[in-house]
Protein backbone atom coordinates (compact mmCIF):
# COMPACT_ATOMS: atom_id res chain seq x y z
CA UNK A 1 98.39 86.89 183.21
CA UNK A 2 96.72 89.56 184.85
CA UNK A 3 93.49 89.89 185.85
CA UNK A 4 93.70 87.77 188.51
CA UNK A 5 97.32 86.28 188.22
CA UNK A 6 100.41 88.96 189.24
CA UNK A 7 101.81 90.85 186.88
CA UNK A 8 105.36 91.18 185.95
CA UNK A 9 106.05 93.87 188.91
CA UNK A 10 104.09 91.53 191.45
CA UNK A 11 106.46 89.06 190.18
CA UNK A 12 109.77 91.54 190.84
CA UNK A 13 108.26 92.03 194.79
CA UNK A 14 107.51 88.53 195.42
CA UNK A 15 111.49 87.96 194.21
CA UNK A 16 112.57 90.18 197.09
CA UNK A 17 110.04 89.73 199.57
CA UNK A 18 112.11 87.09 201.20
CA UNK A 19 114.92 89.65 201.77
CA UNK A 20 112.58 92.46 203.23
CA UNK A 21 110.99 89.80 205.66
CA UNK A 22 114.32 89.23 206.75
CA UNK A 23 114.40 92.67 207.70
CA UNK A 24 111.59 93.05 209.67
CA UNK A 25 108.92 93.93 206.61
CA UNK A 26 106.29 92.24 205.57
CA UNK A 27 104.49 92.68 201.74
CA UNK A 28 101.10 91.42 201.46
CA UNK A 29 100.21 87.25 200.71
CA UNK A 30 100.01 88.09 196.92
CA UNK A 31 103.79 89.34 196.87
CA UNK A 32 105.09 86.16 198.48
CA UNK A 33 107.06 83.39 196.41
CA UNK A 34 104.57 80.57 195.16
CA UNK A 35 101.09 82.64 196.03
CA UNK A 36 98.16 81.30 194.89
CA UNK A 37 94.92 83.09 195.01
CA UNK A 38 92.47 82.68 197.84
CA UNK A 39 89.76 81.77 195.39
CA UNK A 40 91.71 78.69 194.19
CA UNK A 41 90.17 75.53 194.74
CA UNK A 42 86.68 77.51 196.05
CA UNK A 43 83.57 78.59 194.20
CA UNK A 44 84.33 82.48 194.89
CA UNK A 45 84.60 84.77 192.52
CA UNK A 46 88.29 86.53 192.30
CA UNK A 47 87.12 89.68 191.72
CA UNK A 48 85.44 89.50 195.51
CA UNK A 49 88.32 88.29 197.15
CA UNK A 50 91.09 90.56 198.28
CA UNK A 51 94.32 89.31 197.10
């Protein structure tokens, strides 16, 4: 999966980030439940985008 999908610890965070939001904390776009990279559907290059 990886390089540019998450890997199986990415996947483990995204599982709980629902729970920490609830709680006042927020994890980055890439470790929410259904992410898709910002380079989807564009002509960049993942390895220039952020997430």
């Amino acid at each position: 999966v990886p390089p540019y999908g998450r890997t199986e610890a990415e996947l483990n965070w995204s599982d709980v980030q629902p729970f920490l939001q609830s709680r006042g904390y927020m994890l980055r776009p890439r470790y929410h439940p259904g992410w898709v990279g910002s380079w989807v559907g564009t002509k960049k290059k993942p390895e220039t985008c952020e997430d």
